[in-house]
Protein backbone atom coordinates (compact mmCIF):
# COMPACT_ATOMS: atom_id res chain seq x y z
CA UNK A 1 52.50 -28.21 90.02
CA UNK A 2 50.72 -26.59 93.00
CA UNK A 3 51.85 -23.06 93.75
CA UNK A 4 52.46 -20.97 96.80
CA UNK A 5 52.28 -17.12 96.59
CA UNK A 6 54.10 -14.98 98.71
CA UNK A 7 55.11 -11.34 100.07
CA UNK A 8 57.58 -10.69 97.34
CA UNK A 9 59.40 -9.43 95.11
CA UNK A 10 62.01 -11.77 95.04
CA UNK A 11 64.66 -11.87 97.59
CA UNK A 12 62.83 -11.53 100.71
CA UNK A 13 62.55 -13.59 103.74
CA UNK A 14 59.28 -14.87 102.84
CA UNK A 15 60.82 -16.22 100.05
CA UNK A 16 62.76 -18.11 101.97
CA UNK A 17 60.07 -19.27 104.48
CA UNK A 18 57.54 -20.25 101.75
CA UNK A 19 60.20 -22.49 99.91
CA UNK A 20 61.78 -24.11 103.49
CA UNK A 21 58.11 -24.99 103.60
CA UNK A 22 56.60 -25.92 100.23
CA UNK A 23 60.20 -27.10 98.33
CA UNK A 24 58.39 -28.99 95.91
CA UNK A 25 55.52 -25.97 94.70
CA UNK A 26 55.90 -23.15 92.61
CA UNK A 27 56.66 -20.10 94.25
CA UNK A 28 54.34 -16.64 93.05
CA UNK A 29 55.61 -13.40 94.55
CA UNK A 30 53.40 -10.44 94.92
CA UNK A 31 53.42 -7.08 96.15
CA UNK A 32 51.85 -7.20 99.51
CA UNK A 33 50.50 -9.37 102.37
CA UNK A 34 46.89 -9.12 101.76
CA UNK A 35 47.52 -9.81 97.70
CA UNK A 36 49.34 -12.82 98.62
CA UNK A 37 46.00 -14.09 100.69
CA UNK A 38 44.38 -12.61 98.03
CA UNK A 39 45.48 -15.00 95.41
CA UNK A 40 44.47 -18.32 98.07
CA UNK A 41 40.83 -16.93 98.43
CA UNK A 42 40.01 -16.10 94.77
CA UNK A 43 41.74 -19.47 93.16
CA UNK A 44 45.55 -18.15 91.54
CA UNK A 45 47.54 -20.07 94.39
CA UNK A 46 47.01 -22.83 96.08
CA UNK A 47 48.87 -21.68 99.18
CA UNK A 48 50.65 -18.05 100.52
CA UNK A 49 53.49 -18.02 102.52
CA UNK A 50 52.81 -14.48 104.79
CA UNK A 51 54.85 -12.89 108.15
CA UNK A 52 52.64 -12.96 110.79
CA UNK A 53 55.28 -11.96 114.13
CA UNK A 54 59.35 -11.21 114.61
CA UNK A 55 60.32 -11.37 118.39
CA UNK A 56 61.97 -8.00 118.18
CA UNK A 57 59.21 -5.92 116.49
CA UNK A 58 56.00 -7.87 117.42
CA UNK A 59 52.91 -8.74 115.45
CA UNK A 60 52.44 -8.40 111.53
CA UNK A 61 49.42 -5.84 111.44
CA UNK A 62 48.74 -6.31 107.69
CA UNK A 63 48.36 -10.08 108.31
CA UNK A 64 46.40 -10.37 111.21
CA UNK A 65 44.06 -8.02 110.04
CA UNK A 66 43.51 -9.92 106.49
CA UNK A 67 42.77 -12.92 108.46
CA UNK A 68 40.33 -11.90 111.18
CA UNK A 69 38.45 -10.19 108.34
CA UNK A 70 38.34 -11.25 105.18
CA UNK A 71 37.36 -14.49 103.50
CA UNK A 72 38.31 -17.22 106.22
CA UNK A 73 41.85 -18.92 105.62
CA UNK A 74 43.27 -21.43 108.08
CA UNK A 75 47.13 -21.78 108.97
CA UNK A 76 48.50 -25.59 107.63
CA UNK A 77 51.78 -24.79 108.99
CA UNK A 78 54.24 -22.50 110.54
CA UNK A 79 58.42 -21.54 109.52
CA UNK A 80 60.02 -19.61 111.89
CA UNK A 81 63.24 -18.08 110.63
CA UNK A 82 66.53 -16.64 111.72
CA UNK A 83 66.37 -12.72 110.89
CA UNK A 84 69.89 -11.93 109.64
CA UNK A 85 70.67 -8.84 107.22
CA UNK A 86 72.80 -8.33 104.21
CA UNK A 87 74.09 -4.51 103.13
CA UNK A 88 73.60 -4.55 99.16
CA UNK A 89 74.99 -2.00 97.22
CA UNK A 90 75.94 -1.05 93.24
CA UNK A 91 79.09 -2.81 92.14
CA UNK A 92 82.01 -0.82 92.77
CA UNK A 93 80.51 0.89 96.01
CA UNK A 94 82.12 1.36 99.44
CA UNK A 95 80.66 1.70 102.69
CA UNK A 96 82.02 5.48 102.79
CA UNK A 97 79.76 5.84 99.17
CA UNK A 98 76.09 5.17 101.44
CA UNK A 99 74.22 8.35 101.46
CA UNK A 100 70.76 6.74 101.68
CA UNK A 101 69.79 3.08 102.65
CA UNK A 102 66.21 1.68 102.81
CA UNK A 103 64.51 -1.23 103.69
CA UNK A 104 60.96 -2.73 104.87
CA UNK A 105 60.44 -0.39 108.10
CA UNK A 106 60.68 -3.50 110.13
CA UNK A 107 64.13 -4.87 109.13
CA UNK A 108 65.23 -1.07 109.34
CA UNK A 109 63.73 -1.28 112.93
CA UNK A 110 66.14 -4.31 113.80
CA UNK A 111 69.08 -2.84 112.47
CA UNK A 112 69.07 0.66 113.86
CA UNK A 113 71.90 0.57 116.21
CA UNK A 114 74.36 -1.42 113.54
CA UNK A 115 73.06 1.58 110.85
CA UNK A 116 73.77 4.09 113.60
CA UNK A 117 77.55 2.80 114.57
CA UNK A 118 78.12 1.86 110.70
CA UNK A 119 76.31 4.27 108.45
CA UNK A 120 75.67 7.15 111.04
CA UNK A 121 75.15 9.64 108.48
CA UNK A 122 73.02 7.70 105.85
CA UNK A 123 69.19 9.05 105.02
CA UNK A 124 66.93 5.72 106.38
CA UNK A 125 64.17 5.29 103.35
CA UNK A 126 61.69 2.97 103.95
CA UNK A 127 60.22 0.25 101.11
CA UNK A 128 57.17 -1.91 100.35
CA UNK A 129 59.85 -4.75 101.26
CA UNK A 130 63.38 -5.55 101.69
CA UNK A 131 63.65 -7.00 98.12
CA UNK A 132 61.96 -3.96 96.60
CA UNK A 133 64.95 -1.81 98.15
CA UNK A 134 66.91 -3.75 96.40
CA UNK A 135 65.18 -3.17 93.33
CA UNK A 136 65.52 0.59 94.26
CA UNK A 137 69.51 -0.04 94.42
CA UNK A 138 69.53 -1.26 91.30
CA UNK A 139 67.26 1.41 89.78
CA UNK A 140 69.51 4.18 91.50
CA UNK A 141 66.49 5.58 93.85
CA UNK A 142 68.73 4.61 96.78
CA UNK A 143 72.63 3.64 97.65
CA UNK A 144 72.17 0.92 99.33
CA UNK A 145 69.49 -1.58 100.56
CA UNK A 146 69.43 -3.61 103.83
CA UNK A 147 67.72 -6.95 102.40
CA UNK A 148 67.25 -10.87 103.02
CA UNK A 149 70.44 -12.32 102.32
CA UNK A 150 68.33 -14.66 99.09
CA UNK A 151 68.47 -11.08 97.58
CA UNK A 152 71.88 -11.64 96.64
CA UNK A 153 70.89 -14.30 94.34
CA UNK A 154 67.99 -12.65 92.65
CA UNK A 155 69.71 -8.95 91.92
CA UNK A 156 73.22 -7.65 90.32
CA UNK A 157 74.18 -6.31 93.52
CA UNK A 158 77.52 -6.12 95.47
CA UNK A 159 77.23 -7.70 99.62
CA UNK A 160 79.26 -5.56 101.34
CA UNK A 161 78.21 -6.80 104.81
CA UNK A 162 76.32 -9.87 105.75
CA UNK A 163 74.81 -11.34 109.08
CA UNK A 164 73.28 -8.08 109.99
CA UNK A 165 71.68 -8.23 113.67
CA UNK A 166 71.15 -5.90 116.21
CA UNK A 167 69.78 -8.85 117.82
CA UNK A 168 71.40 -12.18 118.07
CA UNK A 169 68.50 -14.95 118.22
CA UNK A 170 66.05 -12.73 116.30
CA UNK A 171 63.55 -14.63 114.29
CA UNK A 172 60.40 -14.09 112.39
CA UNK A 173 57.33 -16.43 112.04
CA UNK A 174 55.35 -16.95 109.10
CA UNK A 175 52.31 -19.00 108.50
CA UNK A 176 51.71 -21.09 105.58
CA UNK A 177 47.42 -21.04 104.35
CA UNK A 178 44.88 -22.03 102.43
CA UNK A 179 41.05 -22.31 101.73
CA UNK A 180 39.25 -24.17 104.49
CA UNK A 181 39.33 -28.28 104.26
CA UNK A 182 40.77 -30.92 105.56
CA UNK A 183 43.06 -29.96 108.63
CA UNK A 184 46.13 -31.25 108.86
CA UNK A 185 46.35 -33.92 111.40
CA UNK A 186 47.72 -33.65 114.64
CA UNK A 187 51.25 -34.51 115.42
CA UNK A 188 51.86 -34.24 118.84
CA UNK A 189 53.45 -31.01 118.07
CA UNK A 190 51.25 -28.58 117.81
CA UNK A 191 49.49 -25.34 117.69
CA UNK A 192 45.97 -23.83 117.51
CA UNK A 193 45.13 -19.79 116.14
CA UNK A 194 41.42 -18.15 116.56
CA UNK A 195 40.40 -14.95 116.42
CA UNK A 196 37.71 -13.76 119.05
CA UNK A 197 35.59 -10.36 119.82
CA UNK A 198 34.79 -10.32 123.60
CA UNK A 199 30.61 -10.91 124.13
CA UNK A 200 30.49 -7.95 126.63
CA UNK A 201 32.98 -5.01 127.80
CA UNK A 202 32.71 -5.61 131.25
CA UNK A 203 36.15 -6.41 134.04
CA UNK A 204 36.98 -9.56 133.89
CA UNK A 205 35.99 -10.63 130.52
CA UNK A 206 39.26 -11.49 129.35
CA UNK A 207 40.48 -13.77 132.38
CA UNK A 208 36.86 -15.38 131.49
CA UNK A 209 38.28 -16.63 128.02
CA UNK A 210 41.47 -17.37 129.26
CA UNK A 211 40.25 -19.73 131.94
CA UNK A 212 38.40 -21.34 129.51
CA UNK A 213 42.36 -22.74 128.51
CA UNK A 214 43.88 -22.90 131.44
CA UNK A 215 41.36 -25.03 133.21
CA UNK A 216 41.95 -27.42 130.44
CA UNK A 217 45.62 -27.68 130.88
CA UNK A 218 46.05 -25.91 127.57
CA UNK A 219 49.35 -23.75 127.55
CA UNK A 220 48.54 -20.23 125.83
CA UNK A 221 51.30 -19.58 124.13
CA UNK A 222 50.59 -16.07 122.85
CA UNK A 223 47.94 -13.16 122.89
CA UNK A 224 47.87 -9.66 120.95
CA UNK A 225 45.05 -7.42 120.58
CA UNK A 226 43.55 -4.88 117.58
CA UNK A 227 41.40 -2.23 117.55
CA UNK A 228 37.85 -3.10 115.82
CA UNK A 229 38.14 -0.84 112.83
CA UNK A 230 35.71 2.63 113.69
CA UNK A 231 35.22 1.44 117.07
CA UNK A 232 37.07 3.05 119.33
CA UNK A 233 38.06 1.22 122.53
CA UNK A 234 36.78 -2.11 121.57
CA UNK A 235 39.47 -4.76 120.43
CA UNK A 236 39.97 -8.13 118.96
CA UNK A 237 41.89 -10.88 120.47
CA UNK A 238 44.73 -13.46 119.03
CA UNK A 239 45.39 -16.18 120.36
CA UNK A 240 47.41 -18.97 119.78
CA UNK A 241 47.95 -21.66 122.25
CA UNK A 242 49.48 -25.53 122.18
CA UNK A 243 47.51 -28.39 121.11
CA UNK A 244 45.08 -29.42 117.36
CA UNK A 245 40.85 -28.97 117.42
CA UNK A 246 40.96 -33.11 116.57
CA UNK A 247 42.04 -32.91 120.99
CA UNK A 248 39.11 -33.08 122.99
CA UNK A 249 39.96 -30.52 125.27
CA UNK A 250 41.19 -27.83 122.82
CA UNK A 251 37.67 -28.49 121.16
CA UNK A 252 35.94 -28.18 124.59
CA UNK A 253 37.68 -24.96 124.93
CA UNK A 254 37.07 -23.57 121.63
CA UNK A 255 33.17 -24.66 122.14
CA UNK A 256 33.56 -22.44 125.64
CA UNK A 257 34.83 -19.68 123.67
CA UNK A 258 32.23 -20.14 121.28
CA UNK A 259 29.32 -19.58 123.63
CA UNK A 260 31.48 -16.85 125.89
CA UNK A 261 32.17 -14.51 122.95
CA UNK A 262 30.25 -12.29 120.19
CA UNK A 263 32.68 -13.94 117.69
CA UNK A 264 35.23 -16.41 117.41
CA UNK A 265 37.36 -17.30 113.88
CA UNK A 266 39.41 -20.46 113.36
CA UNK A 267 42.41 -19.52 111.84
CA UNK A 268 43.81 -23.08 111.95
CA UNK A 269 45.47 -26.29 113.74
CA UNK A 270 49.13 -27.06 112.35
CA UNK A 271 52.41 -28.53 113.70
CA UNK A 272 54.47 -26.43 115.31
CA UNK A 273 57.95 -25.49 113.77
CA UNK A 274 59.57 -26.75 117.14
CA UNK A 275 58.62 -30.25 117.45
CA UNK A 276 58.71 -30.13 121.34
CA UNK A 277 55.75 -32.55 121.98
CA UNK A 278 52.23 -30.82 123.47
CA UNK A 279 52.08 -32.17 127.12
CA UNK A 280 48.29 -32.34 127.74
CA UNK A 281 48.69 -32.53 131.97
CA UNK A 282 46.82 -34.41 134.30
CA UNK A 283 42.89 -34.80 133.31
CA UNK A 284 43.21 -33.16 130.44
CA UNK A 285 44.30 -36.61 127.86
CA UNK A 286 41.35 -37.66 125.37
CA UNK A 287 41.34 -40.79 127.44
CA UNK A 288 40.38 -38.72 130.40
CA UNK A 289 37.53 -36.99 128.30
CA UNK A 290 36.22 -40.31 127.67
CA UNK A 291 36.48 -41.42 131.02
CA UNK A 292 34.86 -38.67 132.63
CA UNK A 293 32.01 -38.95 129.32
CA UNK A 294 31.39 -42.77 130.38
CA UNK A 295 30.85 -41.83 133.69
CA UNK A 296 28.35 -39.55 133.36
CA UNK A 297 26.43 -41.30 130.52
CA UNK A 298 26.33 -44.28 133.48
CA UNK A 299 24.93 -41.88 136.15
CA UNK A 300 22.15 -40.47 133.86
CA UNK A 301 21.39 -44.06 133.55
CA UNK A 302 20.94 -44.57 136.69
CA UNK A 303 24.13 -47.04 136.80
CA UNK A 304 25.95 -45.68 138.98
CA UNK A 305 28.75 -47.30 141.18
């Protein structure tokens, strides 16, 4: 059975994500997000399941790192899921019992005003992930753990509050990947990720690349930026923006940002996890492409009309 590793241990919202996406493989939890795309590039999973951005505390630094980096992966699909909280704690505890409660510094990040109104005199511990503070419950390092709410299935722990939010329609987006091959193919739906290191620091260079897109009717549909590891003031860009490579004018924009920057990585075409179809605008269809290619092809032949 093909397997799918993931940012474990059990009982954490990647969990969840890499079985709403892979149901039918076998799921391998491991400590962190680089040893889950770890296991893809040297051959003990066929897939990982990894965070890569929550709308309330922004990009996933460990991932987007790995993949700009490391041995090339490429995105096959994307879950985006709800981020709601459950309060686990020892059997027999109380609310009034909490002393200490940790989590993954980002889900303690989302939670801070209901920890502040509800647990206002609790120590905030943080943990490798949600389902490790669990663990930590259960091995009496801590009181209490705010977790995923598949937690409650994996550990001999009481809920004593569940649908945890400070905000309502928070969510969290992870990316399913694997070794380089055959791309999924496009849907209608969907969305392309690079990686790309500017050619030149010089004004203007990023409105450059993002023309590239926009004069190609290609809707960017988010853009962070890292610092290049030991040089300071110099940055990487991600980008992800609607429409698959197999389009002929994502692939003439990718071959623009190709010869515009010092580097450019593929991190993958995959449908979208809202199925919204990709409106490609006027001039912009394939059969445009191959309009506007016939016509030229005529003029250098001297037919033209």
């Amino acid at each position: 059975m093909p397997t799918i590793a993931y940012f474990g241990p059990e009982g954490t919202f990647s969990e969840q994500a890499a079985r709403a996406a892979r149901p039918d493989h076998t799921l391998v939890p491991v400590a962190t997000v680089p040893e889950a795309l770890a296991t893809v590039r040297h051959g003990k999973a066929d897939l990982a399941c990894v965070p890569v951005e929550n709308s309330v505390e922004g990009a996933v630094s460990a991932t987007m790192d790995s993949l700009a980096v490391d041995e090339p992966l490429v995105a096959v699909a994307e879950v985006v899921l709800p981020v709601r909280f459950s309060l686990l704690a020892r059997h027999g505890a109380t609310v009034a019992d909490i002393k200490s409660v940790a989590s993954h510094p980002h889900a303690l990040a989302q939670v801070q005003t209901w920890l502040r109104t509800n647990l206002p005199d609790a120590t905030q511990l943080a943990s490798t992930s949600t389902a490790a503070a669990a663990v930590g419950v259960l091995d009496g390092q801590y009181d209490a753990a705010i977790t995923a709410p598949v937690a409650a299935n994996h550990y001999d722990l009481d809920v004593l509050q569940d649908g945890i939010a400070d905000v309502d329609d928070a969510v969290t987006r992870f990316l399913v990947l694997s070794k380089p091959g055959e791309l999924p193919p496009p849907t209608g739906a969907d969305r392309t990720s690079i990686a790309t290191i500017a050619a030149y620091q010089r004004t203007g260079v990023l409105a450059e690349m993002l023309t590239e897109l926009a004069l190609r009717g290609i809707n960017l549909s988010r853009i962070e930026s890292r610092p290049l590891k030991g040089r300071l003031g110099e940055y990487r860009f991600y980008l992800d923006f609607d429409g698959h490579i197999a389009e002929r004018r994502v692939g003439d924009a990718l071959a623009a940002l190709h010869r515009r920057c010092q580097h450019v990585r593929f991190l993958g075409s995959y449908p979208k996890a809202d199925p919204a179809p990709t409106i490609a605008g006027i001039a912009n269809t394939d059969e445009d492409y191959r309009a506007a290619d016939e016509w030229v092809e005529n003029v250098r032949a001297g037919r033209t009309g």
